[in-house]
Protein backbone atom coordinates (compact mmCIF):
# COMPACT_ATOMS: atom_id res chain seq x y z
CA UNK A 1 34.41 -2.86 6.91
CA UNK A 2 30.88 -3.23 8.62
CA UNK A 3 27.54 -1.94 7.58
CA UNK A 4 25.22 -0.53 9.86
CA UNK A 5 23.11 -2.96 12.21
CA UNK A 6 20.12 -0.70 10.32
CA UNK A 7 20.61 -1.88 7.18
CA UNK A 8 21.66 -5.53 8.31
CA UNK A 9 18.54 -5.74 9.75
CA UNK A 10 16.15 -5.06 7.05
CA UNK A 11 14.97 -7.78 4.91
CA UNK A 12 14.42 -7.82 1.20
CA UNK A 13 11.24 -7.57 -0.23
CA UNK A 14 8.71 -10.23 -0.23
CA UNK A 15 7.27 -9.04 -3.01
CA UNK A 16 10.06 -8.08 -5.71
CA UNK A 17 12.74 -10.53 -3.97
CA UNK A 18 11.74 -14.02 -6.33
CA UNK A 19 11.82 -12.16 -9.93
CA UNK A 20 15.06 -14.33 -10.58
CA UNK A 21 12.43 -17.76 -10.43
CA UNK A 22 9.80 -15.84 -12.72
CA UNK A 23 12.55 -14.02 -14.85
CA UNK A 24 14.60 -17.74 -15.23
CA UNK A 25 11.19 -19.18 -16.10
CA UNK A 26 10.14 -16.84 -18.76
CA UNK A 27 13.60 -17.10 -20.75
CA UNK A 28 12.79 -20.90 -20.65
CA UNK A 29 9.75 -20.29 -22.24
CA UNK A 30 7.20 -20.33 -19.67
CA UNK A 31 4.21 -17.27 -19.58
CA UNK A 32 4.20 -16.10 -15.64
CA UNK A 33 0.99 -14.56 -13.92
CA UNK A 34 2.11 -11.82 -12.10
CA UNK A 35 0.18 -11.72 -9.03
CA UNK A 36 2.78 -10.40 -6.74
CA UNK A 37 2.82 -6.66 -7.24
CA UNK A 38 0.85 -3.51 -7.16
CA UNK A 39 1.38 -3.03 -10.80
CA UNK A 40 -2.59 -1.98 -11.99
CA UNK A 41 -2.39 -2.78 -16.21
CA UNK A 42 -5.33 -0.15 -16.11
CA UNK A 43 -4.24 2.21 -18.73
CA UNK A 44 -3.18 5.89 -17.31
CA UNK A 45 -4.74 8.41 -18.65
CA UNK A 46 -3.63 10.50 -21.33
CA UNK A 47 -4.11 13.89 -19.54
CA UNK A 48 -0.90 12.80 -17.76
CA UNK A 49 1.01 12.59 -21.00
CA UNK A 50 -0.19 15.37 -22.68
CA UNK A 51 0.45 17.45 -19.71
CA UNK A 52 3.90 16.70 -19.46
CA UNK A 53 4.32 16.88 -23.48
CA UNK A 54 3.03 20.29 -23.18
CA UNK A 55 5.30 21.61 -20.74
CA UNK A 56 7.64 24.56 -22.19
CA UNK A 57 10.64 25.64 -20.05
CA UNK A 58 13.99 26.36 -21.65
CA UNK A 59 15.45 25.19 -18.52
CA UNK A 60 14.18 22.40 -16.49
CA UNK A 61 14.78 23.96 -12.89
CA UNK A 62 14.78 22.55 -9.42
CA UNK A 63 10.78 22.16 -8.68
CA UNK A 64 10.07 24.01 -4.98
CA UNK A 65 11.07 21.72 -2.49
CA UNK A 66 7.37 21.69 -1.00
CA UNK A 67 5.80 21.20 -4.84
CA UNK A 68 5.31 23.09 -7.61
CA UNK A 69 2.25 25.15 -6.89
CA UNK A 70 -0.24 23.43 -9.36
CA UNK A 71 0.32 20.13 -7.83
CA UNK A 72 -0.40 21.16 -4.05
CA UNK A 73 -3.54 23.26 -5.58
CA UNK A 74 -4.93 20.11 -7.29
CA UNK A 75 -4.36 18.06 -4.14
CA UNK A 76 -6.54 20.58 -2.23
CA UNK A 77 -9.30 20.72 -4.61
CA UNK A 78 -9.20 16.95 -4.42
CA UNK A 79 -9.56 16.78 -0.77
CA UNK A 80 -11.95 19.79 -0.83
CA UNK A 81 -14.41 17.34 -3.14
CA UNK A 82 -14.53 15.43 -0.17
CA UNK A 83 -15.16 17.90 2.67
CA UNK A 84 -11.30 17.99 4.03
CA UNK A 85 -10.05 21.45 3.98
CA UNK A 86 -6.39 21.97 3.86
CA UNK A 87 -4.34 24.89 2.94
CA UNK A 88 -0.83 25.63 0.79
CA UNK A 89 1.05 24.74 4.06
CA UNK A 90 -0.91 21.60 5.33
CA UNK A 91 0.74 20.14 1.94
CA UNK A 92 4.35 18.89 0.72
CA UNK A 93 4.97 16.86 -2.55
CA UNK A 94 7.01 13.96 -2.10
CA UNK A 95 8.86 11.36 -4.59
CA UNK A 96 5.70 8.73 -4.09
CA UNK A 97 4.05 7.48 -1.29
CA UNK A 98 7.16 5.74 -0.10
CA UNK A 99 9.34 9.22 0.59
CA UNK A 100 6.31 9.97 2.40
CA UNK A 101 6.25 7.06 4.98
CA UNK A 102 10.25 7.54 5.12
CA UNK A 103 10.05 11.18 5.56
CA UNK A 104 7.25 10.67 8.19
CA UNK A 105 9.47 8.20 10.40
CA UNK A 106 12.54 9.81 10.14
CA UNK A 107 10.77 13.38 11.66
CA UNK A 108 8.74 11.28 14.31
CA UNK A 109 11.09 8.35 15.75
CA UNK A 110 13.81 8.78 18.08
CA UNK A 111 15.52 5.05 18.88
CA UNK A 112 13.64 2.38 20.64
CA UNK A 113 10.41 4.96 20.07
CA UNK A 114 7.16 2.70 19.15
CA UNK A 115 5.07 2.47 16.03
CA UNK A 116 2.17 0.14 16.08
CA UNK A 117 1.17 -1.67 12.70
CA UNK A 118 -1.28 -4.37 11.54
CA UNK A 119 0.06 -7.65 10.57
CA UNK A 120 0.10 -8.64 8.23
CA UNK A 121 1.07 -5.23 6.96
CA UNK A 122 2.52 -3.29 3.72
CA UNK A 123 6.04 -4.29 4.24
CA UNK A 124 8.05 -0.81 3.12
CA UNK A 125 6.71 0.35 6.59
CA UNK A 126 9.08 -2.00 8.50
CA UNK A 127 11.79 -0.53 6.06
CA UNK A 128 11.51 2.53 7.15
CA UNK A 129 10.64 2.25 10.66
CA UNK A 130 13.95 0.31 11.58
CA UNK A 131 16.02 3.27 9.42
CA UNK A 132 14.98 6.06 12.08
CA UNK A 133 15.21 3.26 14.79
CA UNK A 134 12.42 2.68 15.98
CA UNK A 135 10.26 -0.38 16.61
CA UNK A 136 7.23 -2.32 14.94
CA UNK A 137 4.60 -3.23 17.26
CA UNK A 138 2.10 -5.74 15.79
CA UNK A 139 -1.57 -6.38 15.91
CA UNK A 140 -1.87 -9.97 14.94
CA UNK A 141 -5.15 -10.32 12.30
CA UNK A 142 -5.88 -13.83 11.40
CA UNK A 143 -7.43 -15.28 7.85
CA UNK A 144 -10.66 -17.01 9.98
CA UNK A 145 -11.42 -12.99 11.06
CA UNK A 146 -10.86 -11.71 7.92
CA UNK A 147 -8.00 -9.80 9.26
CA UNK A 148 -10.24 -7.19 11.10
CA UNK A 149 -8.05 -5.49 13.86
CA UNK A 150 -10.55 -2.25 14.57
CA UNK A 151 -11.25 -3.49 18.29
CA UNK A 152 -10.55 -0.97 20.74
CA UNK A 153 -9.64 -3.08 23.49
CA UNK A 154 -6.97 -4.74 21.11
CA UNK A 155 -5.53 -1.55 20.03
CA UNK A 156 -4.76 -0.65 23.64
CA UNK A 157 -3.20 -3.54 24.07
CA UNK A 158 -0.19 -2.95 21.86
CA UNK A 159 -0.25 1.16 23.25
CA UNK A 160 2.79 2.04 25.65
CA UNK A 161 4.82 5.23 26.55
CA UNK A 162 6.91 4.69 23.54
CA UNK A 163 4.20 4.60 21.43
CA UNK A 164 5.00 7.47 18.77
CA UNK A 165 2.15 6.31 15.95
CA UNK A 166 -0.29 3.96 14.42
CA UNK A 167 -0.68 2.64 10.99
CA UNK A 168 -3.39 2.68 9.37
CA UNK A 169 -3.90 1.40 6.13
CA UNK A 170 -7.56 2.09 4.46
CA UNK A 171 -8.41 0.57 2.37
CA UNK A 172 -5.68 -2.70 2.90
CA UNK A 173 -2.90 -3.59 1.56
CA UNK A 174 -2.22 -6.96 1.94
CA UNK A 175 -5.80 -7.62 3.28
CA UNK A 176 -8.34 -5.55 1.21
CA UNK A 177 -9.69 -4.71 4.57
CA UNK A 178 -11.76 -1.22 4.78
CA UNK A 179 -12.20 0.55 8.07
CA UNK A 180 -15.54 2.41 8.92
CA UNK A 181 -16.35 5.76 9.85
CA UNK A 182 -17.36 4.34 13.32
CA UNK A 183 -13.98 2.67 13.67
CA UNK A 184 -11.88 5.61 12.39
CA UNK A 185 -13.08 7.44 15.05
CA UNK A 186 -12.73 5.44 17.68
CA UNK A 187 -8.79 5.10 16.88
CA UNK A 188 -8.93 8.61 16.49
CA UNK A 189 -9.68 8.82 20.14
CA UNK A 190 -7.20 6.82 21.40
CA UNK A 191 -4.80 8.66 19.29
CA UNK A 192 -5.84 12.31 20.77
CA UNK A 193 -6.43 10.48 24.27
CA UNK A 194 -2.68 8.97 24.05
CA UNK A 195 -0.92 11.82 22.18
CA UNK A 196 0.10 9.38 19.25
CA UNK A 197 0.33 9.91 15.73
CA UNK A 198 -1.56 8.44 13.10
CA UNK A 199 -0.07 7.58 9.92
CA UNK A 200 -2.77 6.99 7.51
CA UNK A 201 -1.96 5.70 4.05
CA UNK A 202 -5.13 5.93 1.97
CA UNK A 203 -3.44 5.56 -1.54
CA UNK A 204 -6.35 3.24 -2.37
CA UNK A 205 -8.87 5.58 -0.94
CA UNK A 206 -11.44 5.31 -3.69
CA UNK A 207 -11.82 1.65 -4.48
CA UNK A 208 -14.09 0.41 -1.69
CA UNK A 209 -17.03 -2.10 -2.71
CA UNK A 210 -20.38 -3.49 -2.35
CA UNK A 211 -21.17 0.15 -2.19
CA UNK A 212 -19.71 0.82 1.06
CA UNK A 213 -18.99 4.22 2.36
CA UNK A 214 -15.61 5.77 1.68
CA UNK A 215 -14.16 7.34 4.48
CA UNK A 216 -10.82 9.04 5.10
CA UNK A 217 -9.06 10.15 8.62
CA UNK A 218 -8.89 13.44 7.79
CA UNK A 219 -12.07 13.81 8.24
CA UNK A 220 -11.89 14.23 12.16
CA UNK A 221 -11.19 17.90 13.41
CA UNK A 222 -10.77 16.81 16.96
CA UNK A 223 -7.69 14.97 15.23
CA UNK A 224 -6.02 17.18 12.88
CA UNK A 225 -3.02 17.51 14.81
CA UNK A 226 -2.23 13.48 15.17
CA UNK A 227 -3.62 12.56 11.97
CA UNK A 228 -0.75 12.35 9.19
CA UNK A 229 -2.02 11.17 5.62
CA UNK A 230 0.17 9.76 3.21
CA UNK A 231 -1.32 9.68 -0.39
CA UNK A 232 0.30 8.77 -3.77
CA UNK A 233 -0.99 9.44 -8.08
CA UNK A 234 0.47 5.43 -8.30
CA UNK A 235 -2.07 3.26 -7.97
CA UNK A 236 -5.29 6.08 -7.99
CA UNK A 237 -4.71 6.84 -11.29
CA UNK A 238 -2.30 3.65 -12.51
CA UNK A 239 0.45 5.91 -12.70
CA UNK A 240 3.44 4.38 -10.44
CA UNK A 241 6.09 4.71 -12.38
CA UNK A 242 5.27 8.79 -12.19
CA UNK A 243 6.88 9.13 -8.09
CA UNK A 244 4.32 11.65 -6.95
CA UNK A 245 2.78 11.15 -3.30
CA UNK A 246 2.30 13.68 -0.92
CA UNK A 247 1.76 14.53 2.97
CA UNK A 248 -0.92 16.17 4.55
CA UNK A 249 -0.95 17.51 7.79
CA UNK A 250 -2.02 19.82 9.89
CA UNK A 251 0.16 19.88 12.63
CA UNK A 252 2.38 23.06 11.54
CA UNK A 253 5.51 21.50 13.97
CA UNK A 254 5.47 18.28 11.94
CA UNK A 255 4.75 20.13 8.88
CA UNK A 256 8.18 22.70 9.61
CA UNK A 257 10.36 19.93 10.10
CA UNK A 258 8.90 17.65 7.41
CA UNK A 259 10.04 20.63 5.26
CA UNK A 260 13.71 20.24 6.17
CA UNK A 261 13.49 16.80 5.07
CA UNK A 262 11.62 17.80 1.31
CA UNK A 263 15.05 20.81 1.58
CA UNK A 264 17.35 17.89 1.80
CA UNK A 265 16.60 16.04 -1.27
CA UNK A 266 15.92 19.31 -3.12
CA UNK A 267 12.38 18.76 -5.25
CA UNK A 268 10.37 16.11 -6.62
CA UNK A 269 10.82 15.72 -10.13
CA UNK A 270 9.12 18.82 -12.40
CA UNK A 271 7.57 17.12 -15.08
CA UNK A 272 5.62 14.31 -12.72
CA UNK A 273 4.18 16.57 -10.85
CA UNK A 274 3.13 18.37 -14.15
CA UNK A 275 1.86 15.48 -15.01
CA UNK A 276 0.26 14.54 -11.97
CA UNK A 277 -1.63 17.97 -11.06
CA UNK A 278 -3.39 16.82 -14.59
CA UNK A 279 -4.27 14.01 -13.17
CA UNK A 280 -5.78 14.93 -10.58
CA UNK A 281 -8.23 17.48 -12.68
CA UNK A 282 -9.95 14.54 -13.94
CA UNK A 283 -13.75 14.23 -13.49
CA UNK A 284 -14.51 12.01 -10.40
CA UNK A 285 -16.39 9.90 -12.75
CA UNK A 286 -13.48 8.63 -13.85
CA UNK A 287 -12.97 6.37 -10.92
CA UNK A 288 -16.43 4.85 -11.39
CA UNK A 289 -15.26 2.72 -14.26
CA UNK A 290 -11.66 1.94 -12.42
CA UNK A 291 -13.56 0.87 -9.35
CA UNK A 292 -16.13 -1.24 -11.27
CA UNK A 293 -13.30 -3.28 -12.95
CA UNK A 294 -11.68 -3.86 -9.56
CA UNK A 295 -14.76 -4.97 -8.11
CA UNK A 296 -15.45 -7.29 -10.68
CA UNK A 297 -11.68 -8.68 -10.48
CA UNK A 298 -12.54 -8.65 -6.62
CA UNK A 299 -15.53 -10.79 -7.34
CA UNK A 300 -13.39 -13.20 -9.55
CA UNK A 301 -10.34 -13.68 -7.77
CA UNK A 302 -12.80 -14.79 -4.32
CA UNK A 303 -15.11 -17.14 -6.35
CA UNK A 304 -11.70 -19.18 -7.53
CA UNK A 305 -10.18 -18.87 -4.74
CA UNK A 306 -12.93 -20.61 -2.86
CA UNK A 307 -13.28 -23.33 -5.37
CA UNK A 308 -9.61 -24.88 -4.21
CA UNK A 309 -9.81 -27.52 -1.24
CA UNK A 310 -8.26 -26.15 2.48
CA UNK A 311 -8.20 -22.29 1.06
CA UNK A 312 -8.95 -19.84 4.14
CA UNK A 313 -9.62 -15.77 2.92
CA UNK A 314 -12.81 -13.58 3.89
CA UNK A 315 -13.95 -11.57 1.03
CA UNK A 316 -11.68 -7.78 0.83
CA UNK A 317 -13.94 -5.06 1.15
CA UNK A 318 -11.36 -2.87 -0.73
CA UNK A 319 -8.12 -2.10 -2.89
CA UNK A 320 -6.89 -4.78 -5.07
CA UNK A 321 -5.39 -7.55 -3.00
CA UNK A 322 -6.32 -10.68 -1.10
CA UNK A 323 -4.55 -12.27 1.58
CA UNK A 324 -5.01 -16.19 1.95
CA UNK A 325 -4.33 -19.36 4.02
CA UNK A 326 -3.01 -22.02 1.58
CA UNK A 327 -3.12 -25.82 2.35
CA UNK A 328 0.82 -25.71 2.21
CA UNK A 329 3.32 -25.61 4.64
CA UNK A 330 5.56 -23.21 3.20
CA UNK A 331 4.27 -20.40 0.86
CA UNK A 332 7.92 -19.82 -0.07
CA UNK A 333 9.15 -22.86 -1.25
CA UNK A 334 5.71 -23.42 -2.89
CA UNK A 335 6.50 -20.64 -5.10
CA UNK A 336 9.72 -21.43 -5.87
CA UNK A 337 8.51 -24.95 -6.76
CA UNK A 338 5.71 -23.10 -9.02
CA UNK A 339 8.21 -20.87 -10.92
CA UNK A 340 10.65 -23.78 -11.38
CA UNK A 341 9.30 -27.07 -11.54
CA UNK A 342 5.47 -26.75 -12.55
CA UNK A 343 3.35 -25.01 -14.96
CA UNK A 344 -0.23 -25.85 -17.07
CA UNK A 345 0.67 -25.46 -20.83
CA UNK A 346 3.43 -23.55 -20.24
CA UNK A 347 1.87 -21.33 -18.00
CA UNK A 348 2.73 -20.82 -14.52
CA UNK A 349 1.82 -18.16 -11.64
CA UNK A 350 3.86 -15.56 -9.03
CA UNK A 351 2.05 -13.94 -6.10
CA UNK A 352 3.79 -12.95 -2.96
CA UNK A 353 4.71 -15.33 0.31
CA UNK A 354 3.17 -13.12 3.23
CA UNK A 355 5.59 -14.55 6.17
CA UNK A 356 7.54 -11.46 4.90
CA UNK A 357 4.24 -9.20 6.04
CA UNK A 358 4.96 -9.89 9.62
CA UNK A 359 6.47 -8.99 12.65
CA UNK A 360 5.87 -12.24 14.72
CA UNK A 361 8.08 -14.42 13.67
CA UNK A 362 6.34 -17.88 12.42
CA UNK A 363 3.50 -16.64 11.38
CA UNK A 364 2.32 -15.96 7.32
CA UNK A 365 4.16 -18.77 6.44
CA UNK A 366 1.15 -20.72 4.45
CA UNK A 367 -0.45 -17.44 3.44
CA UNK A 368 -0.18 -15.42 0.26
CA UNK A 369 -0.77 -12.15 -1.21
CA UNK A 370 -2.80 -11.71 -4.17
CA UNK A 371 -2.77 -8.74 -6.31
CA UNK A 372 -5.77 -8.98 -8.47
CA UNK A 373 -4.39 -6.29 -10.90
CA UNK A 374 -4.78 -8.63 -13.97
CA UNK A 375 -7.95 -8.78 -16.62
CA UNK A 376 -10.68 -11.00 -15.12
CA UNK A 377 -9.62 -14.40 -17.56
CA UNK A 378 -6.10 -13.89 -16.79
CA UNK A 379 -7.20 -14.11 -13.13
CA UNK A 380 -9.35 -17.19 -13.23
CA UNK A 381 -5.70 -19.18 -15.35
CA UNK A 382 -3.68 -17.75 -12.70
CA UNK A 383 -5.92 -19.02 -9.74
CA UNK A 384 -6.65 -22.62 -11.40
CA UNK A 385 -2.77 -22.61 -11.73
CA UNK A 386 -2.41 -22.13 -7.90
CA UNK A 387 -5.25 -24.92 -7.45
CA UNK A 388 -3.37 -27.80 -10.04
CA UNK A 389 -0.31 -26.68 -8.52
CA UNK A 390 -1.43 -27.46 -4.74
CA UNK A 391 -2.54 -30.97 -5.80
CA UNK A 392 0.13 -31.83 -7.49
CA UNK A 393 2.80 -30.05 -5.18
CA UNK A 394 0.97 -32.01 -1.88
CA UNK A 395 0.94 -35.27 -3.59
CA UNK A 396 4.48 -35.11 -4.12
């Protein structure tokens, strides 16, 4: 019997694929770094907990398919803080950020239909992109640039008339890269001039640096009906293993038939969206502590990083990773050699091989992800790890 070419053609992830190496390691002893993942150790906070302890219900019911109502009313006093308007049906609660993106492709893509993406890029999009069968077209970023893509005349170049969307990612994941106001609206122009979608994931919309503005793509009227944002309670408010994201839109077409989709699975689960609407009646004050903590783990990570011989990376203006040029040939098998064969007083590191953050093939393969979601002296073991380890794994 034959799976589907879909499924045969997806890869797994780059990120969560080499746990057997760090898992293997640890039983023999070893303590691994865990650079690879999006996993924030920044405590969540206990409104979340209480909330959901505090729920009473005899019966735990089937939530609304769009979201119970106090979760779509926090997420439009959230947005309201920030000048973006939206209304009960402009809103649908989704199981994370990922449901989101797979929701969004599967109502937008017909086969062989276009969606343009950054490489290196989040790698989930490619996942879901090939399931409604449709096709990643790249914008090749390089380390030396500091992966900036926001050039009109190289945005065109990868538009065609099966072009259904653009991602954007703002702030970056893999790069940290942040996107200004001035740049947002330009690809908002191309969008509306085109009659694309955009498709912009701003789960990491509040941790920008250097105090840089923080900007979001909803906040262009002229584009309110090509502009689709994907948002997410995981990494905002270190609460990932509670699957609350959500999609904003108002397009009322999209938003109809996005609605089937949210029918299909039934609801989001009750209690994490009771948990979540808590969440998100924090004070925004709260994020002024998260973001300083980042910024400083920012500030860390680069200074190590640029302290090891042959390392290319620009500094990330945002979010909590770092994508770099090793002096390696392979990323992969350096990792591999890391979690098997090496460590520093039985200490070794994991980050993520970015070849897997690619459409063109041969490219990424001597450049890593770095998720800086570790305390600051946990970074500076983990990146002195990396920097022993490249000595010892090029003078082999």
């Amino acid at each position: 019997m034959k799976l589907s070419d879909k499924i045969l053609g997806i890869a797994h992830s780059p990120i969560r694929r080499f746990y057997v190496y760090a898992n293997q390691a640890e039983k023999n002893g070893k303590k691994v770094y865990k650079l690879n993942i999006g996993q924030p150790d920044i405590k969540t906070p206990q409104v979340f907990f209480d909330a959901v302890k505090n729920f009473k219900s005899e019966v735990l019911e089937y939530a609304p398919s769009q979201g119970i109502p106090s979760m779509i009313e926090a997420v439009k006093k959230y947005y309201a803080r920030y000048g973006m308007n939206y209304e009960d049906n402009n809103i649908l609660i989704t199981v994370g950020g990922s449901e989101a993106i797979q929701f969004v492709m599967t109502a937008i893509l017909d086969p062989d239909d276009e969606v343009i993406v950054v490489e290196p890029y989040y790698t989930n999009y490619a996942t879901f992109v090939r399931t409604a069968g449709g096709k990643l077209v790249p914008i090749t970023t390089v380390a030396e640039d500091g992966y900036h893509y926001a050039k009109k005349e190289l945005i065109e170049k990868a538009i065609s008339k099966k072009t259904k969307a653009i991602v954007i990612t703002c702030p970056g994941n893999p790069t940290g890269n942040v996107l200004t106001k001035d740049e947002m609206k330009m690809i908002c122009g191309l969008a509306v001039e085109h009659g694309f979608f955009i498709i912009a994931d701003e789960v990491y919309r509040e941790f920008v640096y250097d105090n840089r503005e923080m900007a979001s793509m909803g906040e262009f009227p002229e584009a309110a009906q090509n502009v689709i944002l994907i948002d997410s309670i995981s990494k905002r408010f270190s609460a990932c293993g509670a699957r609350i994201g959500c999609i904003v839109t108002k397009n009322e077409e999209l938003y109809s038939n996005l609605l089937k989709l949210c029918q299909g699975r039934l609801s989001a689960p009750t209690l994490d969206q009771v948990g979540g609407a808590a969440l998100y009646d924090l004070d925004p004050s709260y994020f002024n502590e998260v973001k300083k903590e980042y910024e400083n783990r920012r500030n860390v990570v680069y200074e190590e990083l640029k302290k090891i011989d042959g390392v290319v990376c620009r500094e990330p203006a945002g979010a909590f990773y770092i994508t770099v040029k090793l002096p390696v040939e392979n990323a992969e098998d350096f990792l591999v050699w890391l979690l098997t064969e090496f460590d520093v007083n039985g200490e070794t590191v994991m980050f993520a091989p970015a070849e897997g953050f690619y459409v063109t093939k041969g490219l990424g393969k001597n450049e890593i992800r770095i998720a800086y979601v570790l305390k600051a002296e946990d970074i500076r073991k983990a990146i002195n790890i990396i920097r022993l380890g490249i000595e010892k794994y090029n003078g082999r």
